[in-house]
C-alpha atoms as a PDB file:
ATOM      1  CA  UNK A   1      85.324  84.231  94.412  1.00  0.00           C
ATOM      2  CA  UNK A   2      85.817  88.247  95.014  1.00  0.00           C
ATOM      3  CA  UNK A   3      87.926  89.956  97.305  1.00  0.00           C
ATOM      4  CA  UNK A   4      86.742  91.831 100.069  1.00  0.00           C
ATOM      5  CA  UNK A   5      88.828  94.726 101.651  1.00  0.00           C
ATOM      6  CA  UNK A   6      88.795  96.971 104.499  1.00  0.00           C
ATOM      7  CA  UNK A   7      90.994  98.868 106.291  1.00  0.00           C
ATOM      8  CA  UNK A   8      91.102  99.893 110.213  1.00  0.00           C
ATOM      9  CA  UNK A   9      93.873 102.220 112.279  1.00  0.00           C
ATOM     10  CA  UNK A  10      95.341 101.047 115.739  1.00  0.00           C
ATOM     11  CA  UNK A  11      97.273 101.974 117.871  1.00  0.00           C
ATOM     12  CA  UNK A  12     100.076  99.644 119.707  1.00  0.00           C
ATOM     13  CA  UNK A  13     103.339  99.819 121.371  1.00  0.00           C
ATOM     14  CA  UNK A  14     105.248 100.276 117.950  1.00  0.00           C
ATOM     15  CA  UNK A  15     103.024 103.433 117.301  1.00  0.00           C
ATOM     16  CA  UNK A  16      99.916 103.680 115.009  1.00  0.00           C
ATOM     17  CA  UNK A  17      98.784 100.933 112.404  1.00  0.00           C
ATOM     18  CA  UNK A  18      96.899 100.604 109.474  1.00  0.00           C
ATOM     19  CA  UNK A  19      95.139  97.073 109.255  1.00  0.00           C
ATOM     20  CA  UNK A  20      93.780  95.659 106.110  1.00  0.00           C
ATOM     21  CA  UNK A  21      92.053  93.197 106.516  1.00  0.00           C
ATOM     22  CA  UNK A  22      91.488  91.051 103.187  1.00  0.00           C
ATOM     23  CA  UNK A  23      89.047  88.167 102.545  1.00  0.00           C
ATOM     24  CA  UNK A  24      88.157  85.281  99.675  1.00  0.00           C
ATOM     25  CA  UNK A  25      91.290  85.348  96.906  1.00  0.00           C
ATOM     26  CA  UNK A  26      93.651  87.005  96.099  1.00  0.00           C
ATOM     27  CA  UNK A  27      94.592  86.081  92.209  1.00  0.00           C
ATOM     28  CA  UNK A  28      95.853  87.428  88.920  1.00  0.00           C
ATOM     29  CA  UNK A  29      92.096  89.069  88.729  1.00  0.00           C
ATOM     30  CA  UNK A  30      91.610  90.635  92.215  1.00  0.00           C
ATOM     31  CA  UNK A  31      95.098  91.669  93.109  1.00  0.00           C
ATOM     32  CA  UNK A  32      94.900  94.620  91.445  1.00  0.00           C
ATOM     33  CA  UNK A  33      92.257  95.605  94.046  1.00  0.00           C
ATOM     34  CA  UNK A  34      94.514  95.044  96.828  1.00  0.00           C
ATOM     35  CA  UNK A  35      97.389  96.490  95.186  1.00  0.00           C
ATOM     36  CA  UNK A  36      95.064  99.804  94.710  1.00  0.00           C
ATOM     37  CA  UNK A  37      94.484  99.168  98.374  1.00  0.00           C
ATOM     38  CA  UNK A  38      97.912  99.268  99.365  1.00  0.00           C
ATOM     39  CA  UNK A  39      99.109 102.395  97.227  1.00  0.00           C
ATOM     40  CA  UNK A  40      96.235 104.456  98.217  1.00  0.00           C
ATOM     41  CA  UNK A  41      97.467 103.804 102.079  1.00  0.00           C
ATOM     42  CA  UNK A  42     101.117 104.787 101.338  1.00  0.00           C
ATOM     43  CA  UNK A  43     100.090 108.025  99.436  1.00  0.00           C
ATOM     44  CA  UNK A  44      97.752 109.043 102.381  1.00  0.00           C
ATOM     45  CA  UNK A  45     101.095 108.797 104.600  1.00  0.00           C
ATOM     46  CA  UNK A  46      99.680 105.208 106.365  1.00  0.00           C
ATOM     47  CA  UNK A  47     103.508 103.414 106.338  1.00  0.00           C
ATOM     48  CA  UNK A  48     103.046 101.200 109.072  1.00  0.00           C
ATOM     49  CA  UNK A  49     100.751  98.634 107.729  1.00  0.00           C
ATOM     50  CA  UNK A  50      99.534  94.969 108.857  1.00  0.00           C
ATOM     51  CA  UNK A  51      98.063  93.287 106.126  1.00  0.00           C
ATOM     52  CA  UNK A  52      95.291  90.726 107.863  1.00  0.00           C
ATOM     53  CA  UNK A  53      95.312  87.431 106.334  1.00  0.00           C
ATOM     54  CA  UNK A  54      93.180  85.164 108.078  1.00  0.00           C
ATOM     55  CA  UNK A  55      90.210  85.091 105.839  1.00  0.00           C
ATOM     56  CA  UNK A  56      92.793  84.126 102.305  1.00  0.00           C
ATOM     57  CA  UNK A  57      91.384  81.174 100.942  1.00  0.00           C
ATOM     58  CA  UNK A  58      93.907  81.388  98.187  1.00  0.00           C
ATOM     59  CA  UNK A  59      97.330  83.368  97.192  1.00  0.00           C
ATOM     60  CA  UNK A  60      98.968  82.896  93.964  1.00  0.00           C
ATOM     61  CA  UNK A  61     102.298  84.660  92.099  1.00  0.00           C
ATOM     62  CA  UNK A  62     100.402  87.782  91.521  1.00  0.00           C
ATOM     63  CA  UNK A  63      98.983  88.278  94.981  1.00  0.00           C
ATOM     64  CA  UNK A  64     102.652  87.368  96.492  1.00  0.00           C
ATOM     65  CA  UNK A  65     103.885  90.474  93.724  1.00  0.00           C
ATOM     66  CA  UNK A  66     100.975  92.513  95.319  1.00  0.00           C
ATOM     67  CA  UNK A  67     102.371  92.120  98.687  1.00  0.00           C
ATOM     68  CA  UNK A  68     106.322  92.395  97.662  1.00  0.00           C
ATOM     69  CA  UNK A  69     105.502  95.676  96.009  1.00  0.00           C
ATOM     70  CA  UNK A  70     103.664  97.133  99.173  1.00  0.00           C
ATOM     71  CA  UNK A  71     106.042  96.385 101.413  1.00  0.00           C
ATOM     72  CA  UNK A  72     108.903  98.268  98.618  1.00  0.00           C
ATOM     73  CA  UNK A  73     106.449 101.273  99.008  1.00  0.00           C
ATOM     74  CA  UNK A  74     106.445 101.340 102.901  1.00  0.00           C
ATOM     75  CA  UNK A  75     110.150 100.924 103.112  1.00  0.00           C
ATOM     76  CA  UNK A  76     110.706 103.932 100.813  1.00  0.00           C
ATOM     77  CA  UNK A  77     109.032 105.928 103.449  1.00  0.00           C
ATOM     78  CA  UNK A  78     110.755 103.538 106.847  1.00  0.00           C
ATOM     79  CA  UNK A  79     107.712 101.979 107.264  1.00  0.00           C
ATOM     80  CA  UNK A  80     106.848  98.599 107.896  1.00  0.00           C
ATOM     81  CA  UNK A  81     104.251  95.737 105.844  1.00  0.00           C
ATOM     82  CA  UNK A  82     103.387  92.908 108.470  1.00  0.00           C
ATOM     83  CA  UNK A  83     101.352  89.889 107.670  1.00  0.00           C
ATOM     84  CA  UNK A  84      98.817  88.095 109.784  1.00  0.00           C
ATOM     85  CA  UNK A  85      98.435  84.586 108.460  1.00  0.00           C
ATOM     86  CA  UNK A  86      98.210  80.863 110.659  1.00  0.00           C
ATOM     87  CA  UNK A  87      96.511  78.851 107.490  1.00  0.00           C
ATOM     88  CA  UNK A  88      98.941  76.447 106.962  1.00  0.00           C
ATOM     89  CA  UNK A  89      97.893  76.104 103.267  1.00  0.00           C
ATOM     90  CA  UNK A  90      99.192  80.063 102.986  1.00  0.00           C
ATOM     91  CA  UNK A  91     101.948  80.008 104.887  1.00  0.00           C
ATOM     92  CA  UNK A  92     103.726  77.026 102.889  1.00  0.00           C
ATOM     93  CA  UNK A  93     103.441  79.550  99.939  1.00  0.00           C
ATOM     94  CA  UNK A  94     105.691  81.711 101.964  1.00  0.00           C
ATOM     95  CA  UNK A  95     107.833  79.259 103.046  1.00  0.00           C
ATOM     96  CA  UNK A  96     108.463  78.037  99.306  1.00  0.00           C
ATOM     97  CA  UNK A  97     108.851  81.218  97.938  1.00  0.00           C
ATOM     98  CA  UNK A  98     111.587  82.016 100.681  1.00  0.00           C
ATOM     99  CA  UNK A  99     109.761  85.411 101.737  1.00  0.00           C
ATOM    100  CA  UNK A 100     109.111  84.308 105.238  1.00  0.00           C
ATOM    101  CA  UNK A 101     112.371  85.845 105.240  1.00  0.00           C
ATOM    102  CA  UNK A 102     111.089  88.943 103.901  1.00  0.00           C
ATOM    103  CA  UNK A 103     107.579  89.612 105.772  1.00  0.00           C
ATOM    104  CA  UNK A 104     107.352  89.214 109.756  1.00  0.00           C
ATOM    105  CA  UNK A 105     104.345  86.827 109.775  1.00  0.00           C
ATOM    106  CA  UNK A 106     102.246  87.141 112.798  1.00  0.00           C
ATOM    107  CA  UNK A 107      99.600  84.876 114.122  1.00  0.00           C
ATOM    108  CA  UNK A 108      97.290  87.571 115.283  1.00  0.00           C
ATOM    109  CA  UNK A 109      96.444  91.257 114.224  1.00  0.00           C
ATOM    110  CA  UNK A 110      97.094  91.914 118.171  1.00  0.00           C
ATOM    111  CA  UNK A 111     100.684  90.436 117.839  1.00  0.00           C
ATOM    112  CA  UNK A 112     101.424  92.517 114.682  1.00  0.00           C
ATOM    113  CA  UNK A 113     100.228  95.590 116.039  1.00  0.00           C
ATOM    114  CA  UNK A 114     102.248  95.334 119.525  1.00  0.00           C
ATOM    115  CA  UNK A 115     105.582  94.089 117.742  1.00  0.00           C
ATOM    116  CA  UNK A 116     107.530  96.500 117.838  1.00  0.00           C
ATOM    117  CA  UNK A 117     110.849  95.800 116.264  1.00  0.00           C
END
């Protein structure tokens, strides 16, 4: 399966978002995609990002790296990397990995993008 990307601005409470929203897996072959994704945002000066989950099928080591180093690159500037995610079958990932403690993890793009601490 591929990985399909695209990426959306919002505004909410919390200011103005960038939403990617990602679809199908995201692997040791397409998470270089996403990670191109996620640089290309931060060097364009989009630090407040919410990185839409819902249409994952699958997350492995790499794709958690992909998302660890994005959020590294939006801190260096005070920004913020939120995930949307309720597929139990991701989230457990998270939960093993300890990085729930890491990400906020929303349940909707609308509750990411009106959080606003």
């Amino acid at each position: 399966m591929d990985l399909s990307l695209s990426t959306r601005n919002v505004s909410g409470p919390g200011g103005d978002r960038t939403v990617v929203e990602v679809g199908g897996e995201i692997d040791v072959y397409t998470a270089p995609k996403l990670r191109e994704q996620l640089v290309e945002l931060v060097n364009d000066g989009s630090y407040h990002l919410v990185v839409d989950m819902e249409g994952v099928d699958f997350l492995d080591s790499t794709g958690l790296g992909v998302l660890v180093g994005g959020l590294k690159r939006v801190r260096a500037h005070e920004g913020s990397l939120r995930l949307v995610c309720n597929q139990e079958r991701i989230l457990k990932i998270f939960r093993i990995t300890g990085l729930t403690k890491v990400f906020p993890i929303h349940t909707s793009v609308e509750e990411a993008v009106n959080a606003t601490d």
